[in-house]
N, C-alpha and C. Protein backbone atom coordinates (compact mmCIF):
# COMPACT_ATOMS: atom_id res chain seq x y z
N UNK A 1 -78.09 21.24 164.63
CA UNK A 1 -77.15 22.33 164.38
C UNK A 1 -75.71 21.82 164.40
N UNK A 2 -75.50 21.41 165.40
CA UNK A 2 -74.00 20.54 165.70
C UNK A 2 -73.59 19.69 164.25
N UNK A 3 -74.80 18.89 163.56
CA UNK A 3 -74.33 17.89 162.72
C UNK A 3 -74.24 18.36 161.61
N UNK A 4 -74.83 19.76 161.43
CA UNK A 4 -74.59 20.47 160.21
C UNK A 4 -73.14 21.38 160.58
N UNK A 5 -72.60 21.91 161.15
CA UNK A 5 -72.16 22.26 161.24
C UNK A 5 -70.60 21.13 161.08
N UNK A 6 -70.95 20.38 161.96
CA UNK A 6 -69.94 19.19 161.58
C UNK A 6 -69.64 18.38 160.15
N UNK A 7 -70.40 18.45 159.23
CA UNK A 7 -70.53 17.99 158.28
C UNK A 7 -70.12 19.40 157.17
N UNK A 8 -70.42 20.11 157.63
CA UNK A 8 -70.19 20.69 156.40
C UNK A 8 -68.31 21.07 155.91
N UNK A 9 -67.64 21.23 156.53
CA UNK A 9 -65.91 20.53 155.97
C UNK A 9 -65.89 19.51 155.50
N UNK A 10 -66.26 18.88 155.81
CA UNK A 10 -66.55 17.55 155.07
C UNK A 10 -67.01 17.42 153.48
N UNK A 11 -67.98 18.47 153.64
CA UNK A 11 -68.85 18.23 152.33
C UNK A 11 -67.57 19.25 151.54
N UNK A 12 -67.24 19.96 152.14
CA UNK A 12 -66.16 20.96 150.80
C UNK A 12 -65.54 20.63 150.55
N UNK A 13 -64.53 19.35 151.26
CA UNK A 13 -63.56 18.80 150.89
C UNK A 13 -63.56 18.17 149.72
N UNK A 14 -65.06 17.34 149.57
CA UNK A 14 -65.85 16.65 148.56
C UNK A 14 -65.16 17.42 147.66
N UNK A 15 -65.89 18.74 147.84
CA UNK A 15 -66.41 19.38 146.48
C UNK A 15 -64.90 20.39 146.10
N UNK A 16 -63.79 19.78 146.44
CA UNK A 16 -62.50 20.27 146.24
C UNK A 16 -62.48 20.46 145.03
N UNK A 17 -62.26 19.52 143.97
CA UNK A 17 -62.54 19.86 142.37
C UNK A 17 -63.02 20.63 141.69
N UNK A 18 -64.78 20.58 142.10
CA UNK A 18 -65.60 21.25 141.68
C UNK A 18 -65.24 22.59 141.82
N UNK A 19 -64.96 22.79 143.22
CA UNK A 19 -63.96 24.39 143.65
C UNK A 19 -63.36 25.10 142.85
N UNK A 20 -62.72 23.95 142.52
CA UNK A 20 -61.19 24.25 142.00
C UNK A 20 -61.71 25.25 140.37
N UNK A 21 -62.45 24.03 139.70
CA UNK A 21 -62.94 23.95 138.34
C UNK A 21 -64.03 25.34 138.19
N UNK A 22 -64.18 26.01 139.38
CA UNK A 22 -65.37 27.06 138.83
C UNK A 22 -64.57 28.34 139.57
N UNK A 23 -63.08 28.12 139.38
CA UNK A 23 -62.02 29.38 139.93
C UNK A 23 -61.66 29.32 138.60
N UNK A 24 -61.67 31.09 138.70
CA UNK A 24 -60.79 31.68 137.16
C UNK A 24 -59.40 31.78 137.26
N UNK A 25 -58.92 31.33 138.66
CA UNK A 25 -57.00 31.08 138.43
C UNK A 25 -56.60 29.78 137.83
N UNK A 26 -57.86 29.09 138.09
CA UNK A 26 -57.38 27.21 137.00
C UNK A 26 -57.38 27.84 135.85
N UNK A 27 -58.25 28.04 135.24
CA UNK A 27 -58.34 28.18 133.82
C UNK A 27 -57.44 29.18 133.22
N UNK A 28 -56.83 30.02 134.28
CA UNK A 28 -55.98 31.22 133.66
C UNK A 28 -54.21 30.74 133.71
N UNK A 29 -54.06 29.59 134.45
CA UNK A 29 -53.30 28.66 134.74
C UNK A 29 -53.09 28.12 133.53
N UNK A 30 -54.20 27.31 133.16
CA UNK A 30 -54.08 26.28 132.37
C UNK A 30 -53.63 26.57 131.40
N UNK A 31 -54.56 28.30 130.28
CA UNK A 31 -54.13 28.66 129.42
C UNK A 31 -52.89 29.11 129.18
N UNK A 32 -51.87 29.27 130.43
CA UNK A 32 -50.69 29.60 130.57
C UNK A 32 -49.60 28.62 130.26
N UNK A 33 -50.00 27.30 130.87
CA UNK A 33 -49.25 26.35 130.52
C UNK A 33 -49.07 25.88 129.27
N UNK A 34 -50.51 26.14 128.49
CA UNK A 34 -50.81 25.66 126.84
C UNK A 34 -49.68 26.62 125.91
N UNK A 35 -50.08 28.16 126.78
CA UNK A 35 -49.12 28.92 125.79
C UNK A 35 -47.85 29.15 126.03
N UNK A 36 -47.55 28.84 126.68
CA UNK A 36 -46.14 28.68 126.90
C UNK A 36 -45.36 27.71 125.89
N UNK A 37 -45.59 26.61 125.28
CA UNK A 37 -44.97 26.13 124.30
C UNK A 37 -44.75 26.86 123.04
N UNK A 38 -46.37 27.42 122.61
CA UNK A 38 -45.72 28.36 121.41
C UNK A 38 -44.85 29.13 121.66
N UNK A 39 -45.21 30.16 122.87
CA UNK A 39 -44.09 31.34 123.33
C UNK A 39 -42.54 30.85 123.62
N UNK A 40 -42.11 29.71 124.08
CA UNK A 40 -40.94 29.19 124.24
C UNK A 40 -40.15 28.82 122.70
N UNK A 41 -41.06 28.28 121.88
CA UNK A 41 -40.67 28.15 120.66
C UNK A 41 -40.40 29.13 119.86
N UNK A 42 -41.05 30.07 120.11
CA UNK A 42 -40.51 31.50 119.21
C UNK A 42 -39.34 32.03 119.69
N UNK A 43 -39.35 32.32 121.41
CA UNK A 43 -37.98 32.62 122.13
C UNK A 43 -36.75 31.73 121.35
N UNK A 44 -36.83 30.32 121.70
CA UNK A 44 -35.79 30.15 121.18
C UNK A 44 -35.07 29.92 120.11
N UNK A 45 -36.05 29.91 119.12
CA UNK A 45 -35.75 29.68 117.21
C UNK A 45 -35.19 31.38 117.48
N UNK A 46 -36.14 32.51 117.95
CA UNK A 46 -35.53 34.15 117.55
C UNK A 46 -33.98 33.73 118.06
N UNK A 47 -34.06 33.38 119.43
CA UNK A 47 -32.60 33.66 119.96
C UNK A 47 -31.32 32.93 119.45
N UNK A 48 -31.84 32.04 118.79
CA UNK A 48 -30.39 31.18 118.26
C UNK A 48 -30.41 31.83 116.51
N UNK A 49 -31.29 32.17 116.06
CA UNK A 49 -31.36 32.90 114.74
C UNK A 49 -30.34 34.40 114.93
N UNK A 50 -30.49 35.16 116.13
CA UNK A 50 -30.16 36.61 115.64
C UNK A 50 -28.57 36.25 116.57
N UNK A 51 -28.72 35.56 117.42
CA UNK A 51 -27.21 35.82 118.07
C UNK A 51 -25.99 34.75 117.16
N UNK A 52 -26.60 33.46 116.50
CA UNK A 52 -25.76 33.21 115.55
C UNK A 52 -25.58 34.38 114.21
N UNK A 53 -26.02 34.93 113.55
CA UNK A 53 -26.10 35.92 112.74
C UNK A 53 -25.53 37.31 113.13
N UNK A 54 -25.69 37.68 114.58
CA UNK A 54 -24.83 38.48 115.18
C UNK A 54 -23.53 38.72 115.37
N UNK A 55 -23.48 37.13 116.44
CA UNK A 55 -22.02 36.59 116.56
C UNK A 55 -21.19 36.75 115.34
N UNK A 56 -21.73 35.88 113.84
CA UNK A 56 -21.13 36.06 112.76
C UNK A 56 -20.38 36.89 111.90
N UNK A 57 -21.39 38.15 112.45
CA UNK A 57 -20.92 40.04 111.96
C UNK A 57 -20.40 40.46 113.04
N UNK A 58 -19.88 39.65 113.82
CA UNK A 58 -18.90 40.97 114.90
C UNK A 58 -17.42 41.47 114.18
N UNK A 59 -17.17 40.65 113.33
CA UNK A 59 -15.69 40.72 112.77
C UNK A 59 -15.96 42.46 111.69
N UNK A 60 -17.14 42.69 111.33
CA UNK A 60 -17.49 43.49 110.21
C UNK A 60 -18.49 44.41 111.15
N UNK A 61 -18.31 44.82 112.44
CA UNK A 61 -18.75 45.43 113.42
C UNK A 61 -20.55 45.66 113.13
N UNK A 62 -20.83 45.07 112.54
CA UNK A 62 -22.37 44.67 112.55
C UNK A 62 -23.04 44.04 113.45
N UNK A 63 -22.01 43.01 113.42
CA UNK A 63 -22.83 42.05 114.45
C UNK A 63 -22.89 42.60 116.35
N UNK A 64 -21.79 43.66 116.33
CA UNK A 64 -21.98 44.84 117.64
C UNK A 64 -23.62 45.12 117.94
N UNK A 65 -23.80 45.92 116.45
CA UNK A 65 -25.43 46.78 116.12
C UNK A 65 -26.49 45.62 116.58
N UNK A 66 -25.80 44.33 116.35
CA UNK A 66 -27.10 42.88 115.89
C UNK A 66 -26.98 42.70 117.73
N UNK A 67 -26.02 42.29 118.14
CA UNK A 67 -25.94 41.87 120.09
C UNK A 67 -27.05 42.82 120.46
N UNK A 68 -26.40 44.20 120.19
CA UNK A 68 -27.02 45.32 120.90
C UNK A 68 -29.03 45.28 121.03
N UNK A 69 -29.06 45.00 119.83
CA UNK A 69 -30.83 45.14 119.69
C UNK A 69 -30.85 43.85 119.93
N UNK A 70 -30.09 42.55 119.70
CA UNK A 70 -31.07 41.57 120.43
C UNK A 70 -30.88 41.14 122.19
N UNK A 71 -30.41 41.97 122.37
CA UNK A 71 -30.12 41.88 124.11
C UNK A 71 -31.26 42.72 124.76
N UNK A 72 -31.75 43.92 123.57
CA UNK A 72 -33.18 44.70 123.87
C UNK A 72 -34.32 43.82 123.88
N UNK A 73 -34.36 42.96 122.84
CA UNK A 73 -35.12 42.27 122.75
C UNK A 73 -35.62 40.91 123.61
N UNK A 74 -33.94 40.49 123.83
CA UNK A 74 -34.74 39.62 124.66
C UNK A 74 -35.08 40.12 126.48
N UNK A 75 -34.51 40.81 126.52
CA UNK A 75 -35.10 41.74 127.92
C UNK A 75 -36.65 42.47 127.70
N UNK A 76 -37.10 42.61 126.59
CA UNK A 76 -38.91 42.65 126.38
C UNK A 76 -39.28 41.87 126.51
N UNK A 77 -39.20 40.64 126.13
CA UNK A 77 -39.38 38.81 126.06
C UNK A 77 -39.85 38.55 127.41
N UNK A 78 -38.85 39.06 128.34
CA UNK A 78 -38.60 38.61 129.58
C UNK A 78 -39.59 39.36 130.76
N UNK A 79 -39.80 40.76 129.97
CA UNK A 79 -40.90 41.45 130.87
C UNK A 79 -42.00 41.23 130.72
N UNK A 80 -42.32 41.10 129.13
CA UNK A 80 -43.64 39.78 128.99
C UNK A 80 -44.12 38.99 129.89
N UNK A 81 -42.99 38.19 129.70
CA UNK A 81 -42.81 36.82 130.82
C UNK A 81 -43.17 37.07 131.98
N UNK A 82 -43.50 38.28 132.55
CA UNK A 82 -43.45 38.91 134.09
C UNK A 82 -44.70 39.22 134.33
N UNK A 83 -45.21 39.40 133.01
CA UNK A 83 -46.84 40.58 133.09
C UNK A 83 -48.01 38.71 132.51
N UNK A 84 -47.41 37.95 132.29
CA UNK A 84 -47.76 36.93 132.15
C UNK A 84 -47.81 36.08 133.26
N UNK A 85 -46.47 35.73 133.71
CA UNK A 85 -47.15 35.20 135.25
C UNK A 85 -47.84 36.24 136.53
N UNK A 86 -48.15 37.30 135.96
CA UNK A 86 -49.08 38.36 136.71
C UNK A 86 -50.69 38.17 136.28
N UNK A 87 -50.87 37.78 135.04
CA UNK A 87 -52.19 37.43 134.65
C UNK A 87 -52.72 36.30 135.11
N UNK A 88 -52.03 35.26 135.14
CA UNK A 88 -52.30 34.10 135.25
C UNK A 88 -52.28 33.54 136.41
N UNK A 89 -51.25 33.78 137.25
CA UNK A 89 -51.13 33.49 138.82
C UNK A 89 -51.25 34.63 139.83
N UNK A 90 -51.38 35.88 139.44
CA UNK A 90 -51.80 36.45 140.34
C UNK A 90 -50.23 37.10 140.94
N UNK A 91 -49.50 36.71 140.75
CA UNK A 91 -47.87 37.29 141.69
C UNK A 91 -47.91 38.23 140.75
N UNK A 92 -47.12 39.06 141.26
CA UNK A 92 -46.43 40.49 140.64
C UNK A 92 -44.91 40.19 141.20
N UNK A 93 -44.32 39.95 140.05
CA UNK A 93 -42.66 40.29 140.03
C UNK A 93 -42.09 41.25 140.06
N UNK A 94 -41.19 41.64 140.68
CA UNK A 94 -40.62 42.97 140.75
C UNK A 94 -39.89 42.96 139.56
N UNK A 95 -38.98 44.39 139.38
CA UNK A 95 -38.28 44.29 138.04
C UNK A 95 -36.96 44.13 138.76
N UNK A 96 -36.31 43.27 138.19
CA UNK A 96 -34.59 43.05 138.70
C UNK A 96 -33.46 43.96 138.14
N UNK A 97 -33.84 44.64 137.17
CA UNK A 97 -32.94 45.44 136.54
C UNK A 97 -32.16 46.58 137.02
N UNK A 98 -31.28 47.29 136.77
CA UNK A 98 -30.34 48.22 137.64
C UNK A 98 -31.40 49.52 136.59
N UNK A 99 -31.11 50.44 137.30
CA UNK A 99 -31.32 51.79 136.95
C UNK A 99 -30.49 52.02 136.04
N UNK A 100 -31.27 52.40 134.25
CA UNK A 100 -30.22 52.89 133.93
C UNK A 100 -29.76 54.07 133.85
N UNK A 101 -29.13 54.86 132.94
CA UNK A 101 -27.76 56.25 132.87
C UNK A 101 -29.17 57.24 132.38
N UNK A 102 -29.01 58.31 133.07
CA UNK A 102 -30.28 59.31 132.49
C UNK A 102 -29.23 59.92 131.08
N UNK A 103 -30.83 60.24 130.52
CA UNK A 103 -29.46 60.82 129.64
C UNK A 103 -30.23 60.60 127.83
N UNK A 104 -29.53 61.06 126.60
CA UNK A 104 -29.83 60.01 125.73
C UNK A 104 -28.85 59.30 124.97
N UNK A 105 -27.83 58.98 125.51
CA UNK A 105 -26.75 58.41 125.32
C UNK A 105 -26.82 56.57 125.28
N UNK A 106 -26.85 56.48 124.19
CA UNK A 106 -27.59 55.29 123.99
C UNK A 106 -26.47 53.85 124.21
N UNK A 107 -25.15 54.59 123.82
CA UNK A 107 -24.05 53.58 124.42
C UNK A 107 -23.82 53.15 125.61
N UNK A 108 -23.81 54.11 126.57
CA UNK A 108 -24.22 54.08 127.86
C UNK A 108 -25.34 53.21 128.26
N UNK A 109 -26.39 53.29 127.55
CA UNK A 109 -27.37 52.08 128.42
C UNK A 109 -26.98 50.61 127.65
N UNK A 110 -26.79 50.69 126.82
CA UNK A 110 -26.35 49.25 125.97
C UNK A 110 -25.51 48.65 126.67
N UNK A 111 -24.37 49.24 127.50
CA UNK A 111 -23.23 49.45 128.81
C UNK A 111 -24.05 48.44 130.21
N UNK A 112 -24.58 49.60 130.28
CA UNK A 112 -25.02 49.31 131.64
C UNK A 112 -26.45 47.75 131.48
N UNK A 113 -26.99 47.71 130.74
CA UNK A 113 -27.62 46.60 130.78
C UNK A 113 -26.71 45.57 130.02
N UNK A 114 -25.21 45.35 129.76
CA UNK A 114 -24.53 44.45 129.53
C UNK A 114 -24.18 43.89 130.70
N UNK A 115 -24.06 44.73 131.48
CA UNK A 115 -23.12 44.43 132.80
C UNK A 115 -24.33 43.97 133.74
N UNK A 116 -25.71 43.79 133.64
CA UNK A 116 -26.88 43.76 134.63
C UNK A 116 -26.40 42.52 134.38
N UNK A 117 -26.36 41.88 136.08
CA UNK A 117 -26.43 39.93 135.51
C UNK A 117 -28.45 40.20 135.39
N UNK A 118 -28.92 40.69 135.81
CA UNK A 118 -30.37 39.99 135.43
C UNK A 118 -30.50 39.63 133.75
N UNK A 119 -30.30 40.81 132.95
CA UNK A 119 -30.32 40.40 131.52
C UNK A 119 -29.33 39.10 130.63
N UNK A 120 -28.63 39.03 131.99
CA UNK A 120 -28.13 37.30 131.26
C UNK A 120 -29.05 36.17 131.75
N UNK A 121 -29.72 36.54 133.30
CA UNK A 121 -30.67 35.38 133.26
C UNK A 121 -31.90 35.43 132.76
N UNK A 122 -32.05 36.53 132.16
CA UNK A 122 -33.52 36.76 131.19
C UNK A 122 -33.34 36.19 130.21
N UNK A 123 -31.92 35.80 129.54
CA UNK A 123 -31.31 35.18 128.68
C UNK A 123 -31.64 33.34 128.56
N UNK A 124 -30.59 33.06 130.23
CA UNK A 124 -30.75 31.74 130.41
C UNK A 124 -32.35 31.21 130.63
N UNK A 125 -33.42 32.11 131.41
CA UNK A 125 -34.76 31.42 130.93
C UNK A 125 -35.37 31.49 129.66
N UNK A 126 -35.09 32.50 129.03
CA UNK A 126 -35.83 32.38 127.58
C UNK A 126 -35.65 31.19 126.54
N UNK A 127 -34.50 30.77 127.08
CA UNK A 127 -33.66 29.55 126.06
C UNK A 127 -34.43 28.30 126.75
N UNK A 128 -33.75 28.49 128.29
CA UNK A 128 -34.71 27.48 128.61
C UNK A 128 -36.29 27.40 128.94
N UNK A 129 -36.91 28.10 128.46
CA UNK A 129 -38.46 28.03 128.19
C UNK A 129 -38.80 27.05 126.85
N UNK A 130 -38.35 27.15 126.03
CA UNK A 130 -38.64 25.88 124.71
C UNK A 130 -38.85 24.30 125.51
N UNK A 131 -37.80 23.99 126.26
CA UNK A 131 -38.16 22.54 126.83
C UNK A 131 -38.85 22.33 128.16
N UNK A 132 -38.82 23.75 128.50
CA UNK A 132 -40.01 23.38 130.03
C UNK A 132 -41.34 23.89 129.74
N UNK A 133 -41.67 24.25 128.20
CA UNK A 133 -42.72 24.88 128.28
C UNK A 133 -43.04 23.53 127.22
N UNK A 134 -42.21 22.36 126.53
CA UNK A 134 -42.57 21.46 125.57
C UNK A 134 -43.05 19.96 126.93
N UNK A 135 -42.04 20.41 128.00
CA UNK A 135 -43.13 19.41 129.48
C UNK A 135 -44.42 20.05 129.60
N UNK A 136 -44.76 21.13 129.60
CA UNK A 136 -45.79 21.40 130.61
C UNK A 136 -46.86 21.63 129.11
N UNK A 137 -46.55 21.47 128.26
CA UNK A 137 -48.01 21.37 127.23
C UNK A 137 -47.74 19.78 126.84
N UNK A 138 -47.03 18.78 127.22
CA UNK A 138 -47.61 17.41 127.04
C UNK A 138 -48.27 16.52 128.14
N UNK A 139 -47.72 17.59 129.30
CA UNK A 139 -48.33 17.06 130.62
C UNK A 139 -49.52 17.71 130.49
N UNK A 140 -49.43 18.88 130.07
CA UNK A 140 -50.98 19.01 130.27
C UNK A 140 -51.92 18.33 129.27
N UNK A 141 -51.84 18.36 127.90
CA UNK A 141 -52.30 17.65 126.84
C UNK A 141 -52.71 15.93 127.38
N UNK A 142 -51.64 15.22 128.18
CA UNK A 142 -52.04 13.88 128.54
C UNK A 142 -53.23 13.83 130.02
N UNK A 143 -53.16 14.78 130.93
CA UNK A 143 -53.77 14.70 131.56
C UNK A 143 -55.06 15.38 131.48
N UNK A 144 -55.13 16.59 131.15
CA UNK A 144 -56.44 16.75 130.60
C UNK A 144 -57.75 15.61 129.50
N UNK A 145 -56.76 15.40 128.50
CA UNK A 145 -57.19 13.86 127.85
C UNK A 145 -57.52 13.00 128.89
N UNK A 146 -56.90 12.13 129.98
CA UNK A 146 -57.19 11.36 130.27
C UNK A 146 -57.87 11.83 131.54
N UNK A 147 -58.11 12.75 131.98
CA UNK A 147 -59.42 13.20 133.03
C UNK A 147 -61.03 13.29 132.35
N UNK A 148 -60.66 13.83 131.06
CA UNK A 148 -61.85 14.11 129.78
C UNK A 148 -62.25 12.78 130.03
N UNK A 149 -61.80 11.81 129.77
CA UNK A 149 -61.53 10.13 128.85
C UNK A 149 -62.17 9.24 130.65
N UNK A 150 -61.91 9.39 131.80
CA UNK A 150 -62.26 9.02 133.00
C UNK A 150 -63.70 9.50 133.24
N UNK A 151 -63.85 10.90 132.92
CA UNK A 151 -64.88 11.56 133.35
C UNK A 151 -66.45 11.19 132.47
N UNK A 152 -66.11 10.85 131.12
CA UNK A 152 -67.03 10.42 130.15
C UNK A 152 -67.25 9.07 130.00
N UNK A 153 -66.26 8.38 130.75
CA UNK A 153 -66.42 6.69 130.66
C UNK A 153 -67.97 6.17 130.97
N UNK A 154 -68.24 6.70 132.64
CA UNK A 154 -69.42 6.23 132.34
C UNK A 154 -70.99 6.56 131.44
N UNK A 155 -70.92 8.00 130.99
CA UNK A 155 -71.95 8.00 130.32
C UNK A 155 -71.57 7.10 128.74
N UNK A 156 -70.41 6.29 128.30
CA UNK A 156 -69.81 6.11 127.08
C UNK A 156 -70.12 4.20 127.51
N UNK A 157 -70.35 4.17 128.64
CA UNK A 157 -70.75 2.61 128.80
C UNK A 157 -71.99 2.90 128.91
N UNK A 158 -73.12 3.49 129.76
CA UNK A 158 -74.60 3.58 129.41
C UNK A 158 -74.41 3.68 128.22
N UNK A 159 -74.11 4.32 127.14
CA UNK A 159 -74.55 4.51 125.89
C UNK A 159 -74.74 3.26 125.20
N UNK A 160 -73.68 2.55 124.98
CA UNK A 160 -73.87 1.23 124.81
C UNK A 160 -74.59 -0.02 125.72
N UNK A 161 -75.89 0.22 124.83
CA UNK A 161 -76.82 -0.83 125.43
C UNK A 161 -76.41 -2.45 124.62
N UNK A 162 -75.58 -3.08 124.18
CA UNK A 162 -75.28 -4.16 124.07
C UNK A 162 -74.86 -4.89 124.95
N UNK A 163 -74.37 -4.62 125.99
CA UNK A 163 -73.78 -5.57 127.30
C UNK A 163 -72.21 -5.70 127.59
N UNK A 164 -71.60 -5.17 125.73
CA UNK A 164 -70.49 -5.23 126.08
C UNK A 164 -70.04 -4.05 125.55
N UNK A 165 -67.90 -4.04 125.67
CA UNK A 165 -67.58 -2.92 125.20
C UNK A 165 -66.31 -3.23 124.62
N UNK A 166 -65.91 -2.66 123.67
CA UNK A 166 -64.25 -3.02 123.89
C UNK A 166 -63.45 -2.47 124.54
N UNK A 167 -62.35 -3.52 125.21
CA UNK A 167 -61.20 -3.02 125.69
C UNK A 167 -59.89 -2.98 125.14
N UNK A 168 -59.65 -1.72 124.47
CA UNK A 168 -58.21 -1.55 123.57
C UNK A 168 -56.76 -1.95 124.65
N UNK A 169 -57.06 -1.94 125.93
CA UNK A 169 -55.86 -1.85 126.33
C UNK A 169 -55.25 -3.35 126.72
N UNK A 170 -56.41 -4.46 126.75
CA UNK A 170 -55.39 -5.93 127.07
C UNK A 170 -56.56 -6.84 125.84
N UNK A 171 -56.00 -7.74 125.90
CA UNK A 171 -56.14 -8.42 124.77
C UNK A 171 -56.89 -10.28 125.34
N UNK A 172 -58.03 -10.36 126.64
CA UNK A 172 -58.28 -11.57 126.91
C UNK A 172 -59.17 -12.28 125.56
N UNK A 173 -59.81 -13.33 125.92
CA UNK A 173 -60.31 -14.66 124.79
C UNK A 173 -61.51 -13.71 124.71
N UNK A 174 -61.70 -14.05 123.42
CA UNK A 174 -63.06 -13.50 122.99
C UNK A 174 -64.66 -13.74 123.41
N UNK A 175 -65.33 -13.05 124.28
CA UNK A 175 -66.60 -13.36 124.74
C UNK A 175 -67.41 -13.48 123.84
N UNK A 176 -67.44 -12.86 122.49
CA UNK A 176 -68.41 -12.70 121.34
C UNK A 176 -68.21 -12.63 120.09
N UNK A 177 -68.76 -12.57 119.33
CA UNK A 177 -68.36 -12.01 117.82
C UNK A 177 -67.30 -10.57 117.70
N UNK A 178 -67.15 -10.07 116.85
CA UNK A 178 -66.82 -9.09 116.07
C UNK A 178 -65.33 -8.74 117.34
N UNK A 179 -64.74 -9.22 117.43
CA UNK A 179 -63.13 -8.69 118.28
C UNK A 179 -63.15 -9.46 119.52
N UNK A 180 -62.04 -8.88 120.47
CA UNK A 180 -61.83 -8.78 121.67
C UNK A 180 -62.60 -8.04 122.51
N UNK A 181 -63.89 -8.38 123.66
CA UNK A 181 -64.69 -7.69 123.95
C UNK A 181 -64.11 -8.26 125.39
N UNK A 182 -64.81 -7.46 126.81
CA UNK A 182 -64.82 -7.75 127.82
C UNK A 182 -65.90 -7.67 128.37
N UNK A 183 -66.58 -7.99 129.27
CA UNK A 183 -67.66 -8.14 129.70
C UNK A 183 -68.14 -6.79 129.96
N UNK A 184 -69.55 -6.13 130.44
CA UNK A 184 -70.00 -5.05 130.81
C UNK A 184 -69.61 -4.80 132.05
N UNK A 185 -69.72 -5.37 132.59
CA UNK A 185 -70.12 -5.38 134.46
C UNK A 185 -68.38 -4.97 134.73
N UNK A 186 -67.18 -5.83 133.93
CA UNK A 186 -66.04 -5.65 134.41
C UNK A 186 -65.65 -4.03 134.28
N UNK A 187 -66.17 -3.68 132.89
CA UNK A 187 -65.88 -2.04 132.79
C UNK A 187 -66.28 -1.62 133.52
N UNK A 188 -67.76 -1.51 133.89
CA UNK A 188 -68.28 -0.55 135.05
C UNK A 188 -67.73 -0.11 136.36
N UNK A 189 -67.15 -1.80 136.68
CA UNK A 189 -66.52 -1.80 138.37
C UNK A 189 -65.36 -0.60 137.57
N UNK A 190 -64.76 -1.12 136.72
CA UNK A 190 -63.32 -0.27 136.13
C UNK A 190 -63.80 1.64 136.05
N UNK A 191 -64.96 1.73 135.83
CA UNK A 191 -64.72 3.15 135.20
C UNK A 191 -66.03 3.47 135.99
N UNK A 192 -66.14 2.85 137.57
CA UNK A 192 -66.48 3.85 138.66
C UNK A 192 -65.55 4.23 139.88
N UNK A 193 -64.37 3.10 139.67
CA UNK A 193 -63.17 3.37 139.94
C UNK A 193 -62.59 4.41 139.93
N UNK A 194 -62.37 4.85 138.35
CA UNK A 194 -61.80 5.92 137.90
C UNK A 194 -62.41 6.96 138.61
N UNK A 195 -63.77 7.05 138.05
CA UNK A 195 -64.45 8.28 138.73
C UNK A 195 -64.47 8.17 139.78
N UNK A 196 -64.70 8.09 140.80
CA UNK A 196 -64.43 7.72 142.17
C UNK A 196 -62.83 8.25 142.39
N UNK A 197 -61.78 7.95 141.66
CA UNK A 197 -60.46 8.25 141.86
C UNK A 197 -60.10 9.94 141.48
N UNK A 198 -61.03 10.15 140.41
CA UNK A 198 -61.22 11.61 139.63
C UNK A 198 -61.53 12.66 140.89
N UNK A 199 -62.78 12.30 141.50
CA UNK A 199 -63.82 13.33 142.14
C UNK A 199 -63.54 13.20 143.69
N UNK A 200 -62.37 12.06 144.07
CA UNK A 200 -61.80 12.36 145.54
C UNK A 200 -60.83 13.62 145.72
């Protein structure tokens, strides 16, 4: 009883990964991080498209009408952004915004959410979402690849029953015909390593 009991933290720690990998907050994570590059890329091509084009017509009081709806807009962007890291991680953000003017006086709220600093920093993340969302889909893109690429090594050396394999990444004297080959036995030690490094 004692040694089961003693052992078994042990064994979960093991199975930390595995844990991890059969929770629906990884995967709701992950898909978050993937989409976030498209979504950052649209934020910021819209936002430099309508506020240069805005800016441009303020002289011909258009570009007033153009600020006005894209300051609506990107404050939807931003509540998105809120109900998104609510899906995916589980937090619920509060809303930062001031109360606006009852009423239907539409100048008045255009007013009062000018003056909200939150809708300028709904501003400053939307812009900056294009380059933290262009890190977090190459970080994820390289590491997923190379966990895939660790994790399949060894059934990708059983497969090859010749003895050897190639190694693309260094370039020693040739053991055999047809390229630069390295021995079998050296990959194996190499890519139980990995796994071993993967599944701690």
């Amino acid at each position: 009883m004692n040694g089961t009991v003693g052992t078994t933290p042990s064994r979960l720690r093991r199975l930390g990964p595995v844990r991890l990998a059969g929770e629906s907050p990884t995967w709701r994570s992950a898909a978050y991080l993937l989409l976030h590059f498209p979504l950052g890329l649209a934020y910021f091509i819209s936002l430099v498209v309508l506020l240069s084009v805005s800016a441009g017509t303020v002289i011909i009081w258009v570009g007033v009408l153009g600020l006005a709806l894209t300051m609506i807009l990107w404050r939807g962007a931003a509540m998105l952004e809120r109900r998104l890291v609510r899906l995916a991680f589980g937090v619920e953000v509060p809303s930062p915004y001031r109360t606006l003017p009852q009423g239907g006086n539409p100048f008045k709220k255009w007013k009062a959410m000018a003056v909200d600093p939150a809708t300028w920093k709904d501003l400053v993340y939307l812009l900056l979402a294009f380059p933290i969302g262009v890190a977090e889909f190459t970080m994820s893109v390289v590491l997923w690849s190379a966990s895939l690429a660790l994790i399949t090594m060894p059934v990708s050396i059983i497969w090859q029953q010749a003895g050897f394999i190639r190694c693309a990444v260094w370039r020693p004297r040739p053991w055999g015909r047809g390229g630069n080959v390295a021995p079998s036995w050296k990959c194996r030690w190499w890519s139980l390593a990995c796994s071993y490094a993967v599944s701690s």
